[in-house]
N, C-alpha and C. Protein backbone atom coordinates (compact mmCIF):
# COMPACT_ATOMS: atom_id res chain seq x y z
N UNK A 1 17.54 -47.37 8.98
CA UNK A 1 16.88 -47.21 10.25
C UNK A 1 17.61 -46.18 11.11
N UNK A 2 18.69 -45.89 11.40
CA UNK A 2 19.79 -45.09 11.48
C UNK A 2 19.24 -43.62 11.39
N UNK A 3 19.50 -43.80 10.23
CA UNK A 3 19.24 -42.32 9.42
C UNK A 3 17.79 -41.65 9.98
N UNK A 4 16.46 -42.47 10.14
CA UNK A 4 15.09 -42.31 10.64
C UNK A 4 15.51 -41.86 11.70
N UNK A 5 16.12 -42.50 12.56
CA UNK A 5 16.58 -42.26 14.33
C UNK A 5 16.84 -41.20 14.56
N UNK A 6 18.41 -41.05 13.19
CA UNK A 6 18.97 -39.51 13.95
C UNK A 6 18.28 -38.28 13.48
N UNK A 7 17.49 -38.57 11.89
CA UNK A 7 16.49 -37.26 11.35
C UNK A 7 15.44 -37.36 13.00
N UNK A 8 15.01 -38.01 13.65
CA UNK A 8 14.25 -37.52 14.48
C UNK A 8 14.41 -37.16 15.41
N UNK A 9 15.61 -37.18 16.00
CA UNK A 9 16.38 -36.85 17.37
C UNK A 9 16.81 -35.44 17.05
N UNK A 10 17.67 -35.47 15.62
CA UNK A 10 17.61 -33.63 15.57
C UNK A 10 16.77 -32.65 15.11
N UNK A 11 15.59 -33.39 14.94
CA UNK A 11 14.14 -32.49 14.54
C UNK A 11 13.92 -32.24 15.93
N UNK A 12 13.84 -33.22 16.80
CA UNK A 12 13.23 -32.83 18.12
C UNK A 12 14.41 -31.74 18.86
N UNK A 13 15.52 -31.69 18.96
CA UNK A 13 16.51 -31.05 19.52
C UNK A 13 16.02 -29.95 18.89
N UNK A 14 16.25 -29.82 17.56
CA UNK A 14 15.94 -28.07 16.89
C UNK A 14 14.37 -27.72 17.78
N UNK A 15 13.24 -28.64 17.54
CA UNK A 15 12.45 -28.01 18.06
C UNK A 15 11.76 -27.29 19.49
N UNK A 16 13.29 -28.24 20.32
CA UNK A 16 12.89 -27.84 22.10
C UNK A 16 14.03 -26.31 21.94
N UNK A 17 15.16 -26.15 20.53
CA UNK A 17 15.69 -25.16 20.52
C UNK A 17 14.91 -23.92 20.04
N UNK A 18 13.59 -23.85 19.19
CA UNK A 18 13.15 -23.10 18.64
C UNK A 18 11.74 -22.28 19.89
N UNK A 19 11.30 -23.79 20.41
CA UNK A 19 10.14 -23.50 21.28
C UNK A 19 10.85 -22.80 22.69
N UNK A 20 11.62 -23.40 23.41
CA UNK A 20 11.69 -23.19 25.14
C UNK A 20 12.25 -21.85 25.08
N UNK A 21 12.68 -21.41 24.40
CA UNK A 21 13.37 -19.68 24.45
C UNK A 21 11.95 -18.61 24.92
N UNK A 22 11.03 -18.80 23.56
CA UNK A 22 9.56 -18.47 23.49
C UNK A 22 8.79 -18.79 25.08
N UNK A 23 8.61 -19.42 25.55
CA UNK A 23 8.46 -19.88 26.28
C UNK A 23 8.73 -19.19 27.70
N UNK A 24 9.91 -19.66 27.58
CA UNK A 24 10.38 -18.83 29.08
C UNK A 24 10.72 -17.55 29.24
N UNK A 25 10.64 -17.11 27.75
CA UNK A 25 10.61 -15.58 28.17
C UNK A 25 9.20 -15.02 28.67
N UNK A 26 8.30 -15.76 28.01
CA UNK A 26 6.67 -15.14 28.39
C UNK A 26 6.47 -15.64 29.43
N UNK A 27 7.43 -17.13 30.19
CA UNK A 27 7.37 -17.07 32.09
C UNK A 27 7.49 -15.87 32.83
N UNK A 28 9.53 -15.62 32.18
CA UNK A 28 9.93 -14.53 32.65
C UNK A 28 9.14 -13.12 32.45
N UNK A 29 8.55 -12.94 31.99
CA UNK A 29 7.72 -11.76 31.96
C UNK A 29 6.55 -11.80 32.82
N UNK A 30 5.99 -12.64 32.73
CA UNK A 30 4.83 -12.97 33.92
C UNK A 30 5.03 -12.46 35.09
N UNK A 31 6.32 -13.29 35.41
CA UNK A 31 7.11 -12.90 36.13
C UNK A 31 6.96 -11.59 37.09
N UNK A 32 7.58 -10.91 36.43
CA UNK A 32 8.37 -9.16 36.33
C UNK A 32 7.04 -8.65 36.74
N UNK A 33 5.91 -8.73 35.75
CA UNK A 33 5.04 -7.82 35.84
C UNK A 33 3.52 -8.69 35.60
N UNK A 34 2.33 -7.87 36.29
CA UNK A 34 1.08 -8.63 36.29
C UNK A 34 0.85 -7.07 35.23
N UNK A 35 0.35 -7.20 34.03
CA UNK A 35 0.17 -6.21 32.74
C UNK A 35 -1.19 -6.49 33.33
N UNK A 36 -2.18 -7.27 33.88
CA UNK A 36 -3.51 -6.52 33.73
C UNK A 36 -3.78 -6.17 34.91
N UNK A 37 -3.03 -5.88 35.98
CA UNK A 37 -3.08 -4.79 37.33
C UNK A 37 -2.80 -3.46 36.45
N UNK A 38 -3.92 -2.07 37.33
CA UNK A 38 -3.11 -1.12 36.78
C UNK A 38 -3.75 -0.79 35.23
N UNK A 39 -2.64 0.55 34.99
CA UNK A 39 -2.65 0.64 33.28
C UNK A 39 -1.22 1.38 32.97
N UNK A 40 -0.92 1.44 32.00
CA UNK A 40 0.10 1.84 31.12
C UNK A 40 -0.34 3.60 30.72
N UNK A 41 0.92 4.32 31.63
CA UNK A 41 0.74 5.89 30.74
C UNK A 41 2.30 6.04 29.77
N UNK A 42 1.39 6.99 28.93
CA UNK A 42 2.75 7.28 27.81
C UNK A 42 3.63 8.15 28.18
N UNK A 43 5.56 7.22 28.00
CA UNK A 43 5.97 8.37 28.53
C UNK A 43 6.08 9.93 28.16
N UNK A 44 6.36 10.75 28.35
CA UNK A 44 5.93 12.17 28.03
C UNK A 44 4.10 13.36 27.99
N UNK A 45 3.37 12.28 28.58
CA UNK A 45 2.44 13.03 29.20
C UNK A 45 2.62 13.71 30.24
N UNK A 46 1.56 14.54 29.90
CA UNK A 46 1.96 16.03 30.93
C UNK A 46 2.90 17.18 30.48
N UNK A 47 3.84 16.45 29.48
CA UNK A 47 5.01 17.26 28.85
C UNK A 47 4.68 17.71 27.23
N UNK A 48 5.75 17.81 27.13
CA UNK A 48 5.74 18.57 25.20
C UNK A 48 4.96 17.22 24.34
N UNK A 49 5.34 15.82 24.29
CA UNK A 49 4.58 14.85 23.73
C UNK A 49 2.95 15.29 23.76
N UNK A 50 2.70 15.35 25.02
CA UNK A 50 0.61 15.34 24.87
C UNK A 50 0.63 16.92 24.67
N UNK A 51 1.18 17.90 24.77
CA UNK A 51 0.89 19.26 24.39
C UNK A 51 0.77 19.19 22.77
N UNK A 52 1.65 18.23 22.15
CA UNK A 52 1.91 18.45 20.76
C UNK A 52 0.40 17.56 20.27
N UNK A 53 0.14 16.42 20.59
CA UNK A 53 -1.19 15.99 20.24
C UNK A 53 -2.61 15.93 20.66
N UNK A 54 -2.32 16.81 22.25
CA UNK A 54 -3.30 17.84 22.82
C UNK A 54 -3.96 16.31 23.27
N UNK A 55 -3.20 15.38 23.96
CA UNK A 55 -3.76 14.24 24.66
C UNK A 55 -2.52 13.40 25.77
N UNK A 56 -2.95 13.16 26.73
CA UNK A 56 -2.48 12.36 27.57
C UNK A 56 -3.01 10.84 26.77
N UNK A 57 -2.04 9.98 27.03
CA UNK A 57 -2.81 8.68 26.44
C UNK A 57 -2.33 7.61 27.42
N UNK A 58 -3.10 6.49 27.57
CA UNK A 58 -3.21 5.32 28.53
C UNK A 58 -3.54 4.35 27.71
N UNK A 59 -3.00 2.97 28.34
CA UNK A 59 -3.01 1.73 27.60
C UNK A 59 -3.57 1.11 28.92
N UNK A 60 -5.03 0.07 28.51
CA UNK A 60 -4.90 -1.01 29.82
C UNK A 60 -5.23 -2.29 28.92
N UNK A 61 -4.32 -2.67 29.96
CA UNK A 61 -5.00 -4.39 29.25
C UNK A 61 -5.43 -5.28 30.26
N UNK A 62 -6.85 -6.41 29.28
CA UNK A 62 -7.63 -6.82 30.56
C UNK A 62 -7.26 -8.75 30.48
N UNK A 63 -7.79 -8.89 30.98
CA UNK A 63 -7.58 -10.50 31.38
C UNK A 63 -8.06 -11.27 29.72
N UNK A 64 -9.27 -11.23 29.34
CA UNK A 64 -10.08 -11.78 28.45
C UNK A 64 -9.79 -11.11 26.91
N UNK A 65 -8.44 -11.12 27.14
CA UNK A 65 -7.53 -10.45 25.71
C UNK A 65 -8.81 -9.30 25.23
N UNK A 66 -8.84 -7.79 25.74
CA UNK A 66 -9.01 -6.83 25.73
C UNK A 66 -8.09 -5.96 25.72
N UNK A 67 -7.77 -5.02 25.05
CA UNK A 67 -7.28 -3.90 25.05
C UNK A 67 -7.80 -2.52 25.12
N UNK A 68 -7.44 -1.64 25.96
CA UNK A 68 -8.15 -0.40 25.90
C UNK A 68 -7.05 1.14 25.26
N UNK A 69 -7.74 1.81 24.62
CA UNK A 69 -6.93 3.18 24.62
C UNK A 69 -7.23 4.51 24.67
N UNK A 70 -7.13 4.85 26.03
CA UNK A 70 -8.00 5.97 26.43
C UNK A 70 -7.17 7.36 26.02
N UNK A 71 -8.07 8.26 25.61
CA UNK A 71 -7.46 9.51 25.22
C UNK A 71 -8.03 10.94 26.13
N UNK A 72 -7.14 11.26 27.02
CA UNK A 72 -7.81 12.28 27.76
C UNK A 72 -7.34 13.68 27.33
N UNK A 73 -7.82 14.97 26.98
CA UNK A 73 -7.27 15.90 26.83
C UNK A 73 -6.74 16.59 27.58
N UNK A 74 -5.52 17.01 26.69
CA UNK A 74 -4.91 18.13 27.85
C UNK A 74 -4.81 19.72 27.75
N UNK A 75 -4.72 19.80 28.34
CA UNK A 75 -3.87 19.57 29.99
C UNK A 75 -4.76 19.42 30.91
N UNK A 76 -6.29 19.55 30.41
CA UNK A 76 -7.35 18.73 32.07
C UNK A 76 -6.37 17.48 32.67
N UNK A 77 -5.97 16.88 31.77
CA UNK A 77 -5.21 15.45 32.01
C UNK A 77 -4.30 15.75 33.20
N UNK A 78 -4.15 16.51 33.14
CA UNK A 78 -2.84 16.83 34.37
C UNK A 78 -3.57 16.75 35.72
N UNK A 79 -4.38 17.02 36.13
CA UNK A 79 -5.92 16.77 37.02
C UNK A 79 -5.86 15.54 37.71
N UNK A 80 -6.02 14.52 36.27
CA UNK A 80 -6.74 13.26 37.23
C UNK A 80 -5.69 12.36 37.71
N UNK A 81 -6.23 11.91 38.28
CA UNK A 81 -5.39 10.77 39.26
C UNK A 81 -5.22 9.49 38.65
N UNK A 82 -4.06 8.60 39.23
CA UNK A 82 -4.68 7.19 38.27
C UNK A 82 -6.03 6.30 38.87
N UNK A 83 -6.11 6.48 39.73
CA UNK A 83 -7.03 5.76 40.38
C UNK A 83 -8.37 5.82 39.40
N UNK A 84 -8.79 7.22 39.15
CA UNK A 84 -9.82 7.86 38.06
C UNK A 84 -9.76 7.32 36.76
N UNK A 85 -8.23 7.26 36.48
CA UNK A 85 -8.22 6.96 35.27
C UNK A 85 -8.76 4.83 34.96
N UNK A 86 -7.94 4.72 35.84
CA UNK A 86 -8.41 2.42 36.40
C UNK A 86 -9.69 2.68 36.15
N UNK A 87 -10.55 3.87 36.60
CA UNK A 87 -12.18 3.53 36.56
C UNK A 87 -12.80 3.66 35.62
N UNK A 88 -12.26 5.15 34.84
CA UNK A 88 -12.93 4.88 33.05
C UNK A 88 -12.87 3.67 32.50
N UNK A 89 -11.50 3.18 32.26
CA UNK A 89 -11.09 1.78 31.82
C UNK A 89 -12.30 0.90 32.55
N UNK A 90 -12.02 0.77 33.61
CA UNK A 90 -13.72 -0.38 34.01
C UNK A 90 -14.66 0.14 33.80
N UNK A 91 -15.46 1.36 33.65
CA UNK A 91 -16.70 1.65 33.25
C UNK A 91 -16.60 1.43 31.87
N UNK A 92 -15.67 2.19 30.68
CA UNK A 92 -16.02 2.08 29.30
C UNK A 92 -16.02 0.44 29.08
N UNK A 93 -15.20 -0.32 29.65
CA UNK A 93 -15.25 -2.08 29.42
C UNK A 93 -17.06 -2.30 29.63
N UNK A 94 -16.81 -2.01 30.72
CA UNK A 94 -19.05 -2.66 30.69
C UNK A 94 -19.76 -1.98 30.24
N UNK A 95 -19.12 -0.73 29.59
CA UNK A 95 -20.18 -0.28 28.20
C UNK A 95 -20.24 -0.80 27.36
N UNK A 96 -19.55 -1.64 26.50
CA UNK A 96 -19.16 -2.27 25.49
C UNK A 96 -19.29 -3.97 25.35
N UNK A 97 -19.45 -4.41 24.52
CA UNK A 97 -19.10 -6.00 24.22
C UNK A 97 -18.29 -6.26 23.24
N UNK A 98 -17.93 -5.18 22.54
CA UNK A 98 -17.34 -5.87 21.44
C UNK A 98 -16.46 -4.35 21.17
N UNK A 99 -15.83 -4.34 19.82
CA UNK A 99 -14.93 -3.70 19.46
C UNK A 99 -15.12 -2.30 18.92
N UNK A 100 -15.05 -0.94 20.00
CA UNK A 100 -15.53 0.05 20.19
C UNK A 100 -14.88 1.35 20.11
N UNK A 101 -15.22 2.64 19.98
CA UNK A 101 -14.70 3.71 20.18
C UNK A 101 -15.72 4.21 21.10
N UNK A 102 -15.44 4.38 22.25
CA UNK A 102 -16.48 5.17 23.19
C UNK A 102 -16.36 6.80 23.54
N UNK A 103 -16.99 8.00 23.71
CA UNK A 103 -16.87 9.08 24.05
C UNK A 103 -17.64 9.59 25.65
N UNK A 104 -17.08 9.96 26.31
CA UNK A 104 -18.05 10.37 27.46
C UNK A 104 -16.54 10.83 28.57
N UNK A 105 -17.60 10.95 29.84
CA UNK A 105 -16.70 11.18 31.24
C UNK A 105 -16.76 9.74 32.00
N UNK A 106 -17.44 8.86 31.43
CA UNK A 106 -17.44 7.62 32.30
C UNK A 106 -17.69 7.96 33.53
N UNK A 107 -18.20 8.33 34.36
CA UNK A 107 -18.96 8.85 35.61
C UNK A 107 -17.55 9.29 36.31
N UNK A 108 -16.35 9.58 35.82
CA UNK A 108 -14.91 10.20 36.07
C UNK A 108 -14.67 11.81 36.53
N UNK A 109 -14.90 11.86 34.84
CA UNK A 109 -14.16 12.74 34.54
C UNK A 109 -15.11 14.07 34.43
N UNK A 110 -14.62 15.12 34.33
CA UNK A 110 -15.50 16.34 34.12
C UNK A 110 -14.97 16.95 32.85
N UNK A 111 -14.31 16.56 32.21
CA UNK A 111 -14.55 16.95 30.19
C UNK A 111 -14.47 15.06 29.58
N UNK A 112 -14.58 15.36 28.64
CA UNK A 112 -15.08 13.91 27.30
C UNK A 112 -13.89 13.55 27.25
N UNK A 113 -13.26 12.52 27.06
CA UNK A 113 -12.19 11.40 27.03
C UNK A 113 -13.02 10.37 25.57
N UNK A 114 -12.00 10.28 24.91
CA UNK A 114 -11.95 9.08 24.09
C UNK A 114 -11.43 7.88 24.48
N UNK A 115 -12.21 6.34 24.01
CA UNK A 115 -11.47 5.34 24.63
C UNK A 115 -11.67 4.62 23.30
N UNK A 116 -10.53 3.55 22.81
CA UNK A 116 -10.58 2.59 21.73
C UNK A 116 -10.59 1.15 22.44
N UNK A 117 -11.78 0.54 21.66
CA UNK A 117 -11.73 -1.04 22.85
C UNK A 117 -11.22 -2.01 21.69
N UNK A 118 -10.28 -2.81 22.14
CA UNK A 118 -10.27 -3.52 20.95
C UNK A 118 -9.81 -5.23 21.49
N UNK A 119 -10.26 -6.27 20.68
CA UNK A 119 -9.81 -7.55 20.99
C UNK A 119 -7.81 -7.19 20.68
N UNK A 120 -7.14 -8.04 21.04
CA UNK A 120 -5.31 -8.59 21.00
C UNK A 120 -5.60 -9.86 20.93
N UNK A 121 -4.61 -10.22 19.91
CA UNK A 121 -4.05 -11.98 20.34
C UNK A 121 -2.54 -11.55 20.56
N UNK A 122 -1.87 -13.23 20.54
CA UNK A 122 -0.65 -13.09 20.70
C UNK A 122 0.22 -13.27 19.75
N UNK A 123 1.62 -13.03 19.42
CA UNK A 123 2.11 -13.52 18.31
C UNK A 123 3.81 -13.77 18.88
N UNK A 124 4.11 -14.43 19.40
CA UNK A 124 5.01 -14.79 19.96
C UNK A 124 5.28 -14.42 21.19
N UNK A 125 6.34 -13.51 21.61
CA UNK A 125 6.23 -12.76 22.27
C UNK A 125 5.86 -11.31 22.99
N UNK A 126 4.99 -11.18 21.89
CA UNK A 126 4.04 -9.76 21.53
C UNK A 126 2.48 -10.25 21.82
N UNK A 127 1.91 -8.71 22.18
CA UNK A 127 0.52 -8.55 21.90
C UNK A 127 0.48 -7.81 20.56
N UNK A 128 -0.80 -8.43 19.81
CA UNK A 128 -0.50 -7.77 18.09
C UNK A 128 -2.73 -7.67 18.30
N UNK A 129 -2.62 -6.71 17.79
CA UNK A 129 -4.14 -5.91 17.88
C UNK A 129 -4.38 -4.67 16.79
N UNK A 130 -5.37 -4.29 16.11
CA UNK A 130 -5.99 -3.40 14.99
C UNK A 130 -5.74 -1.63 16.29
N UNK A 131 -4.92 -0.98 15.72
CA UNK A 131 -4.94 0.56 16.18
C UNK A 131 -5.20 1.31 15.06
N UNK A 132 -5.95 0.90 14.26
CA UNK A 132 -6.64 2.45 13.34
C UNK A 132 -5.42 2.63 12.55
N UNK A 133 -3.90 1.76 12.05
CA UNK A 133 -3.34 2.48 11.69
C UNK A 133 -3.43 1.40 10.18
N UNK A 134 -1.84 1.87 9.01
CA UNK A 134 -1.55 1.04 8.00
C UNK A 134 -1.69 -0.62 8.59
N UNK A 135 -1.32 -0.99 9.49
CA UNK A 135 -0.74 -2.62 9.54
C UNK A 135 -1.56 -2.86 10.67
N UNK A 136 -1.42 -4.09 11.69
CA UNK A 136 -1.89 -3.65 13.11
C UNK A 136 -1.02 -3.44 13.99
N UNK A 137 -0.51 -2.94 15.22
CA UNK A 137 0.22 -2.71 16.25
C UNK A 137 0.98 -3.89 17.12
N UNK A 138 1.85 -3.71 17.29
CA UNK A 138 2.38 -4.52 18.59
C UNK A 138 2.36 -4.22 19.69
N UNK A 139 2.42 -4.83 20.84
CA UNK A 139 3.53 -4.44 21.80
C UNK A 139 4.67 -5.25 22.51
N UNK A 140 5.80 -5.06 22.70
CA UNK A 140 6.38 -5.54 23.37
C UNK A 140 6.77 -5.26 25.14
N UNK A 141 6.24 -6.36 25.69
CA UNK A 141 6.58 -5.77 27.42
C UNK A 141 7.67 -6.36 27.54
N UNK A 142 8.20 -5.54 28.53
CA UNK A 142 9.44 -5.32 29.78
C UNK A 142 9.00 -5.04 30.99
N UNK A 143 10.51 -5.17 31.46
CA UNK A 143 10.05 -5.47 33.13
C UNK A 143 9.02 -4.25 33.98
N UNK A 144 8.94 -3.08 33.37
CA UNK A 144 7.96 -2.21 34.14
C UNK A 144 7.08 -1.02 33.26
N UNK A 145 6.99 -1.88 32.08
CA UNK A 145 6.59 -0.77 30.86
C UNK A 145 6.47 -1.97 29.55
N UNK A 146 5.88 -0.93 28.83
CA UNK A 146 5.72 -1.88 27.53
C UNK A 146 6.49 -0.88 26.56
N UNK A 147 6.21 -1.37 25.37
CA UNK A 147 6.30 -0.57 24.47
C UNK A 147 5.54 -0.49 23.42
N UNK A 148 4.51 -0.01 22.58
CA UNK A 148 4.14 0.09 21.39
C UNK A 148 4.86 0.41 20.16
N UNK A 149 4.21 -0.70 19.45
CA UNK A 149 5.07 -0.38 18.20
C UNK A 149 4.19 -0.64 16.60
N UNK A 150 3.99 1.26 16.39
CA UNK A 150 3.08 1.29 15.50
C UNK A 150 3.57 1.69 14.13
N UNK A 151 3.38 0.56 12.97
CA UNK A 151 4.10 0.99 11.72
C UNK A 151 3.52 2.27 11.31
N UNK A 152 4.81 2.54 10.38
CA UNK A 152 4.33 3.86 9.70
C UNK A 152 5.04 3.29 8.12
N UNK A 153 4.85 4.15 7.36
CA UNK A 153 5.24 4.06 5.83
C UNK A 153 6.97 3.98 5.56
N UNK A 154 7.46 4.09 6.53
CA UNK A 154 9.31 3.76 6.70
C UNK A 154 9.61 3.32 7.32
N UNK A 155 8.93 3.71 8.86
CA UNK A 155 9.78 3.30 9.89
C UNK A 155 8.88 2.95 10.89
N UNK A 156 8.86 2.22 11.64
CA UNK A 156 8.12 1.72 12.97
C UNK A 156 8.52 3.26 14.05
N UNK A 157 6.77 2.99 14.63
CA UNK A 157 7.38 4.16 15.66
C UNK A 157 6.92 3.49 17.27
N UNK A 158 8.16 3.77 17.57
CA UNK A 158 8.02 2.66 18.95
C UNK A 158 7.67 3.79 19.92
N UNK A 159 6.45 3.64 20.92
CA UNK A 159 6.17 4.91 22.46
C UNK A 159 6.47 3.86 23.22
N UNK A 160 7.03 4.02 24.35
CA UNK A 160 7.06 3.48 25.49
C UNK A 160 6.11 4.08 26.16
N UNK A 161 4.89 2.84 26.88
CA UNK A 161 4.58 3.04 28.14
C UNK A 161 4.69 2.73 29.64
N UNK A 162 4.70 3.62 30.72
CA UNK A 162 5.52 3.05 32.24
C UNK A 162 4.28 2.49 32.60
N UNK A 163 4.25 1.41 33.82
CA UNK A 163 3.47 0.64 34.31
C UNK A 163 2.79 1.85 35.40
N UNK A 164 1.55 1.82 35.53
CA UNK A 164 0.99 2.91 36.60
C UNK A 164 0.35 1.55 37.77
């Protein structure tokens, strides 16, 4: 009877050790930052990064586990404002119901922007969602930025994005 007692006292100990970490970090993050105010730009837009792939890129994420990924060209990109940019993100969302690649100005912009709509779940302390690539994507947030982290065939390639 003993033995029953203490196998269950240190099952439960390991398991408030395995769970409450999980836990309070996704408090503490709550915390820090409201991720669906706003959107996420990549750092090095405007610079040599979007010159080299001839795109500014933006991340938003919405309440109803949505993800968006808007692709604006550059250097028009250098132009818009964020405010413009919050509104594609809400117009291409009520274009869509489901899991999309949209093309247009979204009543924005004055050249074509790409946007990727896609469902996220969670997977611990990550958002994990389909980006068109080998595996599906992560991200990990911090206190004023996230980070993406998209496999490749060796190596993970992590972008940071800043909170706009």
């Amino acid at each position: 009877m003993k033995k029953i007692f203490f196998k269950n006292i240190l099952l439960s100990t390991l398991m408030v050790i395995a769970v409450f970490p999980g836990v309070t970090l996704s408090a503490q993050q709550a915390n820090k930052m409201d991720i669906f105010s706003g959107h996420f730009s990549m750092e090095g837009n405007n610079d040599s990064p979007a010159q080299t792939i001839n795109s500014n890129i933006y991340i938003k994420i919405f309440k109803n586990q949505w993800i968006a990924t808007l692709y604006i060209p550059y250097p028009y990109a250098t132009t818009v404002n964020s405010s413009a940019i919050t509104k594609v993100f809400e117009e291409a969302k009520r274009q869509t119901s489901g899991s999309s690649y949209l093309r247009g100005t979204f009543g924005q912009l004055s050249e074509l922007a790409t946007i990727h709509i896609e469902k996220f779940g969670y997977l611990e302390d990550r958002l994990i969602f389909e980006c068109g690539s080998l595996a599906p994507c992560t991200i990990r947030l911090s206190d004023d930025y996230l980070e993406l982290i998209k496999p490749g065939v060796i190596n993970e390639h992590i972008i940071k994005y800043n909170h706009v």
